[in-house]
N, C-alpha and C. Protein backbone atom coordinates (compact mmCIF):
# COMPACT_ATOMS: atom_id res chain seq x y z
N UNK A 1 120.47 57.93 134.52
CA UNK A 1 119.42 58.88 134.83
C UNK A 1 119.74 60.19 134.13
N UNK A 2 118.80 60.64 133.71
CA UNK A 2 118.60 62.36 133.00
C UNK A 2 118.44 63.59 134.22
N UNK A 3 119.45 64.48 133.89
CA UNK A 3 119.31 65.45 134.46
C UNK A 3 119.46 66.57 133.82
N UNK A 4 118.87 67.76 134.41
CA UNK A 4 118.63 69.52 133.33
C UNK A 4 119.38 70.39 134.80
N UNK A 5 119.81 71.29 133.64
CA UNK A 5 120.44 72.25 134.29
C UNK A 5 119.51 73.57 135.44
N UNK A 6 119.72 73.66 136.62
CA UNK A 6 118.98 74.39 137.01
C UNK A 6 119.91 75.90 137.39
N UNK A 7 118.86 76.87 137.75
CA UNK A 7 119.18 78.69 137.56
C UNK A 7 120.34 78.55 138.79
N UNK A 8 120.43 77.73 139.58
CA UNK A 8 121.46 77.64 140.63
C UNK A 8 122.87 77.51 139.94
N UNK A 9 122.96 77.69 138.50
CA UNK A 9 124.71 77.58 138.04
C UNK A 9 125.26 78.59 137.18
N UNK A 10 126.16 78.54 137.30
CA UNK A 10 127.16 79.83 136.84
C UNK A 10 128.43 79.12 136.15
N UNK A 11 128.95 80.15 134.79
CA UNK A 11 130.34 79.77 134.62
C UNK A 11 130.70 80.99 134.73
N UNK A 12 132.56 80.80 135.30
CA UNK A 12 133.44 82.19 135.57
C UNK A 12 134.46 82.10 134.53
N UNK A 13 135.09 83.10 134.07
CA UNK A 13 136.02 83.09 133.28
C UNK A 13 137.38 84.27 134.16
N UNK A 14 138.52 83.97 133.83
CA UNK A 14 139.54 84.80 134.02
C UNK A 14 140.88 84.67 133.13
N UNK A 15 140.79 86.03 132.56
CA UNK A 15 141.65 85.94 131.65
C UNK A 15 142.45 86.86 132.24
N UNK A 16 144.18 86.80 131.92
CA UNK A 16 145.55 87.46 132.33
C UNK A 16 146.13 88.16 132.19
N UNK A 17 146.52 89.50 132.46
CA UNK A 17 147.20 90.65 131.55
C UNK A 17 148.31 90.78 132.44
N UNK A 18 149.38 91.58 132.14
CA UNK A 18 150.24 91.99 133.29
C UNK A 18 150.02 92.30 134.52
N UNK A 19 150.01 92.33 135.35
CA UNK A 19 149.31 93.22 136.65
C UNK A 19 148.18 93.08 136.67
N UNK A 20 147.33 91.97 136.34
CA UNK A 20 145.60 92.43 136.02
C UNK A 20 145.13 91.16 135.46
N UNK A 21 144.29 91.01 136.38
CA UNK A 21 143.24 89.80 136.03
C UNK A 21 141.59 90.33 135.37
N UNK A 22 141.59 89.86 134.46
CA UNK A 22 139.99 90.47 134.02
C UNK A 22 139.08 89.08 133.99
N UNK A 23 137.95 89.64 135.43
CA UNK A 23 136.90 88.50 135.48
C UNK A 23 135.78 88.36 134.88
N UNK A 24 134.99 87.59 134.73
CA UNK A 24 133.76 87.69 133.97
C UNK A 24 132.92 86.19 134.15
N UNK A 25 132.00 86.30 134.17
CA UNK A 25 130.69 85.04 134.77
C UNK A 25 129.37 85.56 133.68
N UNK A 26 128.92 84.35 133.56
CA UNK A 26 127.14 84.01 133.59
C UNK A 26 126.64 83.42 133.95
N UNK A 27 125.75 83.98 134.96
CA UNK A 27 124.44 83.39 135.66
C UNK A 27 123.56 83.61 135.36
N UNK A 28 123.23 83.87 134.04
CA UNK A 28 121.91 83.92 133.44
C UNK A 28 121.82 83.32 132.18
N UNK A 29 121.06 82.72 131.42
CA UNK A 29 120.75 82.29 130.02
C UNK A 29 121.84 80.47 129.93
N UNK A 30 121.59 79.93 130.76
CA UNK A 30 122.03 78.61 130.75
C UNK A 30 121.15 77.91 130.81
N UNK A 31 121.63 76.72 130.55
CA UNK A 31 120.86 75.21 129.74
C UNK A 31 121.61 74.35 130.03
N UNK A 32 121.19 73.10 130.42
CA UNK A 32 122.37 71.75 130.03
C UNK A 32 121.26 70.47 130.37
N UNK A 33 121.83 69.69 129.97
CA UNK A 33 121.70 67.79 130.46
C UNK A 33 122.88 67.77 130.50
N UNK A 34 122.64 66.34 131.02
CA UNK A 34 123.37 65.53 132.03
C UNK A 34 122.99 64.06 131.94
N UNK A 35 123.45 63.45 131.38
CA UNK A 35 123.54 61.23 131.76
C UNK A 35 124.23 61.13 132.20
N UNK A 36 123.84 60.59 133.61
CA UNK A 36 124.88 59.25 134.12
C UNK A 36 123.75 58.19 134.64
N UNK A 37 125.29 57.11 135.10
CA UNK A 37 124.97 56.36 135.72
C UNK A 37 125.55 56.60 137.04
N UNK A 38 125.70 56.88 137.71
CA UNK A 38 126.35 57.14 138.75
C UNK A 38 126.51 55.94 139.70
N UNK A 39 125.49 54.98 139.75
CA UNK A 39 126.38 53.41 140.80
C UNK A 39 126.83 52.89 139.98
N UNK A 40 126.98 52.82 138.16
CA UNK A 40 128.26 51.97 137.83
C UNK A 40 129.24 53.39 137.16
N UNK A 41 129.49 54.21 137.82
CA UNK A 41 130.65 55.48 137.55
C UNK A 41 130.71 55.75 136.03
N UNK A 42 129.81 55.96 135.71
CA UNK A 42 129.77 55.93 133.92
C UNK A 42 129.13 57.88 134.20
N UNK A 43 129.48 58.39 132.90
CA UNK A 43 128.66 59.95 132.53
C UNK A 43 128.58 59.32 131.05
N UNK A 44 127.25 59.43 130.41
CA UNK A 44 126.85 59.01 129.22
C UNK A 44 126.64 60.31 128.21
N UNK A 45 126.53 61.54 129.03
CA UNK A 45 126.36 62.43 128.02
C UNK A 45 126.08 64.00 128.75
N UNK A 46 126.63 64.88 128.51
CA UNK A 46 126.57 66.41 129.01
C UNK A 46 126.69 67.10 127.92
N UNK A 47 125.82 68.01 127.89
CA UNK A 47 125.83 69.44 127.06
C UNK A 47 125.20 70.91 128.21
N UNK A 48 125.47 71.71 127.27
CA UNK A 48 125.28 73.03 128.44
C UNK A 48 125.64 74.13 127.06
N UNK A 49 124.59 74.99 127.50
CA UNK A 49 124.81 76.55 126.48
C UNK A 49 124.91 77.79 127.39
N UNK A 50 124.91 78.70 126.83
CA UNK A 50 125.02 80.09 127.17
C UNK A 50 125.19 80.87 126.53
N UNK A 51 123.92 81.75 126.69
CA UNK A 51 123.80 83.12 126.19
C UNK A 51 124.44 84.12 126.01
N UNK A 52 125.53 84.48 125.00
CA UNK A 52 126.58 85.25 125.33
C UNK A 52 126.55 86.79 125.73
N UNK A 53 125.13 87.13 125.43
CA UNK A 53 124.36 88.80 126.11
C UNK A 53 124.74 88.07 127.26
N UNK A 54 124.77 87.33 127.73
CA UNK A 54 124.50 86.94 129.74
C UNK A 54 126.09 87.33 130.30
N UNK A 55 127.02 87.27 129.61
CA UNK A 55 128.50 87.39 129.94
C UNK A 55 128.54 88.96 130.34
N UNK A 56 128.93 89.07 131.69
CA UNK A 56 129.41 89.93 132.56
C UNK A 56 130.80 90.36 133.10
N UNK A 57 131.22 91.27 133.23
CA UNK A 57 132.69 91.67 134.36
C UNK A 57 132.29 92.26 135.22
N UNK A 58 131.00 92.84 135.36
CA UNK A 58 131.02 94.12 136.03
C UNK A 58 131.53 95.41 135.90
N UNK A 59 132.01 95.43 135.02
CA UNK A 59 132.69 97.11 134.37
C UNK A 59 131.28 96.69 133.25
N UNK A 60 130.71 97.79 132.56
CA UNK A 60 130.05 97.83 131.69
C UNK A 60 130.98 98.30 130.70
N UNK A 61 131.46 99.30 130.30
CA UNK A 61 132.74 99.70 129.88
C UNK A 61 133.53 98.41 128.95
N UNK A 62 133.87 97.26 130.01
CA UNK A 62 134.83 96.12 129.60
C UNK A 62 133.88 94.94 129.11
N UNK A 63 133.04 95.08 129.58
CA UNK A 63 131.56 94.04 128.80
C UNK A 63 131.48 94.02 127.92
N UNK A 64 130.88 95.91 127.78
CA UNK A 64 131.04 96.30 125.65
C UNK A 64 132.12 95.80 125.22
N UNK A 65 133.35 96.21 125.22
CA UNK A 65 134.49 96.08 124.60
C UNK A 65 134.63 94.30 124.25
N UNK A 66 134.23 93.34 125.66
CA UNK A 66 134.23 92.23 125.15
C UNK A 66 133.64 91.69 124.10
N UNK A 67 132.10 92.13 124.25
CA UNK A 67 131.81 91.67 123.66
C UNK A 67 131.35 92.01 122.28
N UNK A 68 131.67 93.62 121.80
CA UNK A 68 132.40 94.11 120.49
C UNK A 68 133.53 93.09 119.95
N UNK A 69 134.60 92.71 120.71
CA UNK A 69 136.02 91.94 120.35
C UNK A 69 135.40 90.73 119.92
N UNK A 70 134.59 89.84 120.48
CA UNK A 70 134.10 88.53 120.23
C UNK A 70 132.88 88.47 119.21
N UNK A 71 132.21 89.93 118.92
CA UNK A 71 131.33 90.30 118.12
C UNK A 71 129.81 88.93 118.51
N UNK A 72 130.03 89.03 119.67
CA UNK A 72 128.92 88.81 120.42
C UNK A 72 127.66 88.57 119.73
N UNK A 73 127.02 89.57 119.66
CA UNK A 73 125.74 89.75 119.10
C UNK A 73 125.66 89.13 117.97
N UNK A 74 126.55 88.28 116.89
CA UNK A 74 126.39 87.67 115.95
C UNK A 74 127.04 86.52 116.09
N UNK A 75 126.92 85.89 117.45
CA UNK A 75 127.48 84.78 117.87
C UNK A 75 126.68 84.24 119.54
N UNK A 76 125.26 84.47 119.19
CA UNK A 76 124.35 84.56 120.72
C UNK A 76 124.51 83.39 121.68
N UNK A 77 125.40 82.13 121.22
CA UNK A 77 125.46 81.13 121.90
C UNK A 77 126.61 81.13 122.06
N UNK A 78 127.31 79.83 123.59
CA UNK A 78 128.55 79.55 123.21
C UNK A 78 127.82 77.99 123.93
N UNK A 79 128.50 76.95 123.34
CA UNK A 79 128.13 75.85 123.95
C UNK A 79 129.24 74.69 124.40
N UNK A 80 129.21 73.44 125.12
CA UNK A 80 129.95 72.41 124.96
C UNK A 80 129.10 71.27 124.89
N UNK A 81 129.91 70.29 124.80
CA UNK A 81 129.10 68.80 124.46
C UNK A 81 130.23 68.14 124.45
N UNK A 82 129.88 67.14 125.53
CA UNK A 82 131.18 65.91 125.85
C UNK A 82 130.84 65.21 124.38
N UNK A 83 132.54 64.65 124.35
CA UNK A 83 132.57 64.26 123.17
C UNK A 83 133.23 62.50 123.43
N UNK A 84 133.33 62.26 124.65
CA UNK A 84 132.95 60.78 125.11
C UNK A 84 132.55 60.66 126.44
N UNK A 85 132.46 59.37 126.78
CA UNK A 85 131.63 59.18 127.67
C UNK A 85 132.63 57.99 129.37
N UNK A 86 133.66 59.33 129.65
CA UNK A 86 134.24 59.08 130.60
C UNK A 86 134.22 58.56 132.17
N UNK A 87 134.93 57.84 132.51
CA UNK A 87 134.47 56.90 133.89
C UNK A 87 134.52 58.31 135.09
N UNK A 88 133.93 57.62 135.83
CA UNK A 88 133.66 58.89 137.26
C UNK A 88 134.81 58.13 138.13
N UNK A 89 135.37 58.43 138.64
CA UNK A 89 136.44 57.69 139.61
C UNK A 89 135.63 58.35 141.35
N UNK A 90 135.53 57.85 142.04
CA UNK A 90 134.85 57.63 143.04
C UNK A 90 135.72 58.57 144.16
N UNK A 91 135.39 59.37 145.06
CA UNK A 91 136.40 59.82 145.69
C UNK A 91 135.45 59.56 147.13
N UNK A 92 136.66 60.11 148.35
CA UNK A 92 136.10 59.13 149.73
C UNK A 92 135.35 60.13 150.73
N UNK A 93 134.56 61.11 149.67
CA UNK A 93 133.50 62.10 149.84
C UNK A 93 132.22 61.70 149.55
N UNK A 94 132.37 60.80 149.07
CA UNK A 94 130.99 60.22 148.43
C UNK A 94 130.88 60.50 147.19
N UNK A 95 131.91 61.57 146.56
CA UNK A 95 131.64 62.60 145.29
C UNK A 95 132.07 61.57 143.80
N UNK A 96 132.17 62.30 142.81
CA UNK A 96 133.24 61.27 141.86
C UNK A 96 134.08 62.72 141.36
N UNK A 97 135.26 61.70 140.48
CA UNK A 97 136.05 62.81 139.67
C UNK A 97 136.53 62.62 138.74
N UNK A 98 136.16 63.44 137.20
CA UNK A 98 136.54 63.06 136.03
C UNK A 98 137.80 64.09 135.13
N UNK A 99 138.12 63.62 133.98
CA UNK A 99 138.51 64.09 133.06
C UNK A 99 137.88 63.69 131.89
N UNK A 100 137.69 64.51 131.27
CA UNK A 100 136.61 64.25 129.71
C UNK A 100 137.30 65.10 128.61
N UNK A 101 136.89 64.87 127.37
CA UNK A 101 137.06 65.58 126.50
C UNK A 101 135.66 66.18 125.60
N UNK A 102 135.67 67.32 125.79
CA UNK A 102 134.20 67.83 124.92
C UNK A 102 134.74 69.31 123.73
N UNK A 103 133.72 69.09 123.08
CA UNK A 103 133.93 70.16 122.04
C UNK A 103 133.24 71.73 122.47
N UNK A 104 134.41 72.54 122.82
CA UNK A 104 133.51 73.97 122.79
C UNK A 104 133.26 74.61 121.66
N UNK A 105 132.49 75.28 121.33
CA UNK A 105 131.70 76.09 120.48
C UNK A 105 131.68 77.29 120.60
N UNK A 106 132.38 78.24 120.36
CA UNK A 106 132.26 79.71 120.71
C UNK A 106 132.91 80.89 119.09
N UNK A 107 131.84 81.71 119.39
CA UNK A 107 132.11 82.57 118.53
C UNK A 107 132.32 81.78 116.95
N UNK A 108 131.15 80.46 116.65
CA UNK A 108 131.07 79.96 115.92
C UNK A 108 132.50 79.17 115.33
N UNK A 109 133.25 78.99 116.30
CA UNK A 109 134.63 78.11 116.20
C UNK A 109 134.75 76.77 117.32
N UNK A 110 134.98 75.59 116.40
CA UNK A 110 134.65 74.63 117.49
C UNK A 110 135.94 73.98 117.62
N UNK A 111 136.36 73.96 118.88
CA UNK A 111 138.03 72.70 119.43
C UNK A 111 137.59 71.99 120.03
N UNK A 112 138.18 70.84 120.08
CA UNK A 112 137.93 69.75 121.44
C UNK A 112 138.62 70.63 122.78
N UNK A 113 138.49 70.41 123.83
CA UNK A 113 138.85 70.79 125.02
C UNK A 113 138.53 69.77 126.06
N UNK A 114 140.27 69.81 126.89
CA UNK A 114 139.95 68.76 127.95
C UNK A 114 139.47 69.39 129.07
N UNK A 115 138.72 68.56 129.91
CA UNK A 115 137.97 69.54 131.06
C UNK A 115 137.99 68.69 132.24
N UNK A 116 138.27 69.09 133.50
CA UNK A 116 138.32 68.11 134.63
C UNK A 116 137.40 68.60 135.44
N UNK A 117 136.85 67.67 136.41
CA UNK A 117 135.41 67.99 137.38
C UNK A 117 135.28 67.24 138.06
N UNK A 118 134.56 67.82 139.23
CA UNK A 118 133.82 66.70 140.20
C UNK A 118 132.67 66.63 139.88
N UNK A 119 131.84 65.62 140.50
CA UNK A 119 130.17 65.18 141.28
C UNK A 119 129.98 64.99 142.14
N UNK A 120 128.79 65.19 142.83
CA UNK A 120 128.80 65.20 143.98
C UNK A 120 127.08 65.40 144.21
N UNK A 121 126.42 64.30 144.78
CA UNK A 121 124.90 64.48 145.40
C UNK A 121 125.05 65.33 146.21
N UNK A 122 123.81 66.25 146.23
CA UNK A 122 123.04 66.84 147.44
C UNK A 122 121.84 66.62 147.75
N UNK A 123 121.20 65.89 148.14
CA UNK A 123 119.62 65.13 148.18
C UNK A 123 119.68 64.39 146.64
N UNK A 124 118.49 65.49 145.86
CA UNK A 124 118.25 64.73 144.62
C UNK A 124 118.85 65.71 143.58
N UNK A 125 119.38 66.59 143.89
CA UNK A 125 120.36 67.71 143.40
C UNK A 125 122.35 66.99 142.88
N UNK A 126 122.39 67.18 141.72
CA UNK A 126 123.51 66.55 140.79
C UNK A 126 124.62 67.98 141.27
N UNK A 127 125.66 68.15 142.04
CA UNK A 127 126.74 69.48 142.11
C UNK A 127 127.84 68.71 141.20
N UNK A 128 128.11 69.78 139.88
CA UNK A 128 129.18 69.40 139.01
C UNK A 128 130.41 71.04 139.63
N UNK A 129 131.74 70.24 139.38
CA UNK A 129 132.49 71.68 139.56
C UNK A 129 133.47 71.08 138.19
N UNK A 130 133.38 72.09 137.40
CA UNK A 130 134.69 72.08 136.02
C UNK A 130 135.32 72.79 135.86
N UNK A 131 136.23 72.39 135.01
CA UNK A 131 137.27 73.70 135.64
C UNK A 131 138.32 73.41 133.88
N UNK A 132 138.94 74.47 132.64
CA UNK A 132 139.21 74.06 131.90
C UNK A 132 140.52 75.44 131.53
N UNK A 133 141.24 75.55 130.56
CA UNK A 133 142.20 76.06 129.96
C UNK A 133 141.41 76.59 128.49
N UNK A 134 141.55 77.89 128.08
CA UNK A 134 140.98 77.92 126.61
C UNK A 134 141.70 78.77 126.47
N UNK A 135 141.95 78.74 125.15
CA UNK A 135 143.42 79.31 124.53
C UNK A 135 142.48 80.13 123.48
N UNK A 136 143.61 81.39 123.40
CA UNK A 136 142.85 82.64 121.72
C UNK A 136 143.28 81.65 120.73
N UNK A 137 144.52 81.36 121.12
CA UNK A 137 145.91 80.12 119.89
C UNK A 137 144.67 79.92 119.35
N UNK A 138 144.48 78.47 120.13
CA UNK A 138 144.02 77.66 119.85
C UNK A 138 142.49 77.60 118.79
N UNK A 139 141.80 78.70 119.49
CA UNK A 139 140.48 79.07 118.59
C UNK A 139 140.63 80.19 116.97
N UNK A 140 142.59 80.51 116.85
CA UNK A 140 142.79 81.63 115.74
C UNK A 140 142.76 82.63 116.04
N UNK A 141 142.34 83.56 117.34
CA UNK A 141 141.58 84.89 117.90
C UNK A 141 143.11 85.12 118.74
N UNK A 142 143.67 86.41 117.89
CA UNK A 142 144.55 87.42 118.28
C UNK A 142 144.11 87.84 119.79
N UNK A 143 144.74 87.51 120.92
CA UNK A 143 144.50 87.99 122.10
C UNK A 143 144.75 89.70 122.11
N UNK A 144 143.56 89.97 123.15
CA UNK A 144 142.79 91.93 122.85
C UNK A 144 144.05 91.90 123.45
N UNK A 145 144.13 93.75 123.04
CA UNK A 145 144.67 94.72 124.10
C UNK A 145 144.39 95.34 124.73
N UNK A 146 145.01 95.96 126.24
CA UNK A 146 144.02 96.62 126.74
C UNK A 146 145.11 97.92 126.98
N UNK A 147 145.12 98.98 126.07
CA UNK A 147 146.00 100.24 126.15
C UNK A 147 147.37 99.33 126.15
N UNK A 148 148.52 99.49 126.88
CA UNK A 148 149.94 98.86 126.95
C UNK A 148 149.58 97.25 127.08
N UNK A 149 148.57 96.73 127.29
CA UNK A 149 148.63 95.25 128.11
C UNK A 149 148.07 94.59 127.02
N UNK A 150 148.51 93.30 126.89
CA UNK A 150 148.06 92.33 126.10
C UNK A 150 147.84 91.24 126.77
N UNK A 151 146.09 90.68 126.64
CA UNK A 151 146.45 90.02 127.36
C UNK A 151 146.63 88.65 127.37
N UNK A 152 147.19 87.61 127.84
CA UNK A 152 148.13 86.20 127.82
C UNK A 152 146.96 84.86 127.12
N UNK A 153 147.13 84.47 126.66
CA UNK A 153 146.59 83.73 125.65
C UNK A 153 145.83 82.69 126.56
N UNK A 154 146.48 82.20 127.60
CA UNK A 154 144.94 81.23 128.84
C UNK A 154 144.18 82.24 129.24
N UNK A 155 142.77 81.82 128.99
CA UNK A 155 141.96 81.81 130.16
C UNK A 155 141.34 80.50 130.96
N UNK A 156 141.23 81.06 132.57
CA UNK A 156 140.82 80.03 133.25
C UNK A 156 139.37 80.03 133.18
N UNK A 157 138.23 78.64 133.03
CA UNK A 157 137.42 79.07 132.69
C UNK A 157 136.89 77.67 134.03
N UNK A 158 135.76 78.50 134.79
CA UNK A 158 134.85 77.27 135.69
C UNK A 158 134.07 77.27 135.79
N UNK A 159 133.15 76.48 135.77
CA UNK A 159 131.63 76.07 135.84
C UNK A 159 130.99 75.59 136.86
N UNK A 160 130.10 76.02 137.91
CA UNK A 160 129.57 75.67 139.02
C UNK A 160 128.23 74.87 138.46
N UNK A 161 128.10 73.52 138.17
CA UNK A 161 126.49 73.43 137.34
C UNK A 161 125.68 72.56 138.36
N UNK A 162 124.62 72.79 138.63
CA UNK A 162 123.92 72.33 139.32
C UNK A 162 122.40 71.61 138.73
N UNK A 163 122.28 70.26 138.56
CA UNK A 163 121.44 69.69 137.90
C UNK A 163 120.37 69.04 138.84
N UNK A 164 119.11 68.68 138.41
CA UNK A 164 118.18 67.84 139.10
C UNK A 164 117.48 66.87 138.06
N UNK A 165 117.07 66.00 138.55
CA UNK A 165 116.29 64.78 137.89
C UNK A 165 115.52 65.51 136.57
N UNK A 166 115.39 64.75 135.74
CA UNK A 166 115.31 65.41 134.69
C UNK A 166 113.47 64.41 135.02
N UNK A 167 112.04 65.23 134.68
CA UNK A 167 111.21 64.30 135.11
C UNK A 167 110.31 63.91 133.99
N UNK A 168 110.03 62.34 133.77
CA UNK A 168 109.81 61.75 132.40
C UNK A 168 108.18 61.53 132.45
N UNK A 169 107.32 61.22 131.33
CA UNK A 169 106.26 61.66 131.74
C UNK A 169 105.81 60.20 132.32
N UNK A 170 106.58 59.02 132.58
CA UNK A 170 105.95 57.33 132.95
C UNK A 170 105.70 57.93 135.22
N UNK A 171 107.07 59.19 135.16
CA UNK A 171 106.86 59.38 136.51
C UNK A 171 105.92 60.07 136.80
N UNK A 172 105.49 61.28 135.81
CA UNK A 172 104.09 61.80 136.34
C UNK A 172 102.87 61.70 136.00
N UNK A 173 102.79 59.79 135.56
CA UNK A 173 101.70 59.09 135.63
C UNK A 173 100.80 58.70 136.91
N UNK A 174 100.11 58.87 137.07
CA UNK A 174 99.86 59.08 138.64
C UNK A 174 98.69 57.47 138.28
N UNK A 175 98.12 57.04 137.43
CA UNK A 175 97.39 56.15 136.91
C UNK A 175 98.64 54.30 136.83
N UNK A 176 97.96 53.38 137.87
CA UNK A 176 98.52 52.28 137.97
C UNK A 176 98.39 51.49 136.53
């Protein structure tokens, strides 16, 4: 079954400095699908974007600066896309739980990245929780400074995504 991303999801980011955690989320300017099969534990396919104007800390101050450092504005997307099509392992919540590997896309630099998550129904509502490691290393990008602090090359990055039936037009044939 097909599912689209609905305004109910957010990703958070936290990156590490000495003494100091710097947070940051978007809940605005997201997109995704979603395949599974979910009674034979299969995910056939996920993608998801974001608007990188949508990236927030709440300091306006540390926003600019981010997104000056990442040069943002000439990089308006950041995206992922599973890059196979990993089993759901069933947990005794009713939920499932994976590990996948997908390609992120940011600041026009693409790595594979492993990413772990649950599923989980809520009526006809798809709850994904992901949760991943992204490295400056890894993407070439000199981790910022912030005055004395530099800060540590992980960030923790999670995704609250919340999907619904994606609806095809044979269902809103209303004609037998």
């Amino acid at each position: 079954m097909k599912y689209v991303l609905t305004d109910n999801s957010r990703v958070d980011f936290l990156a590490h400095a000495p003494l100091h955690g710097f947070k940051g989320w978007a809940i605005k300017g997201l997109q995704g699908e979603l395949e599974a099969d979910l009674a034979a534990c299969t995910l056939q396919g996920l993608w998801a974007t974001v608007e990188t104007c949508c990236f927030d800390t709440a300091d306006p101050e540390r926003t600019t600066a981010m997104s000056r450092y990442f040069a943002l504005p000439e990089h308006p997307r950041a995206a992922f896309r599973l890059s196979e099509s990993p089993g759901l392992q069933p947990l005794t919540n009713g939920g499932w739980r994976t590990k996948m590997l997908g390609v992120l896309d940011f600041v026009d630099i693409r790595r594979q990245l492993p990413v772990s998550g649950t599923f989980k129904m809520q009526g006809e509502r798809l709850l994904c929780d992901l949760q991943c490691k992204w490295s400056f290393k890894a993407y070439g990008i000199k981790a910022p400074r912030l005055l004395m602090l530099t800060v540590r090359d992980i960030v923790d990055i999670k995704a609250h995504l919340e999907f619904i039936p994606q609806e095809t037009k044979d269902e809103n044939d209303v004609h037998p």
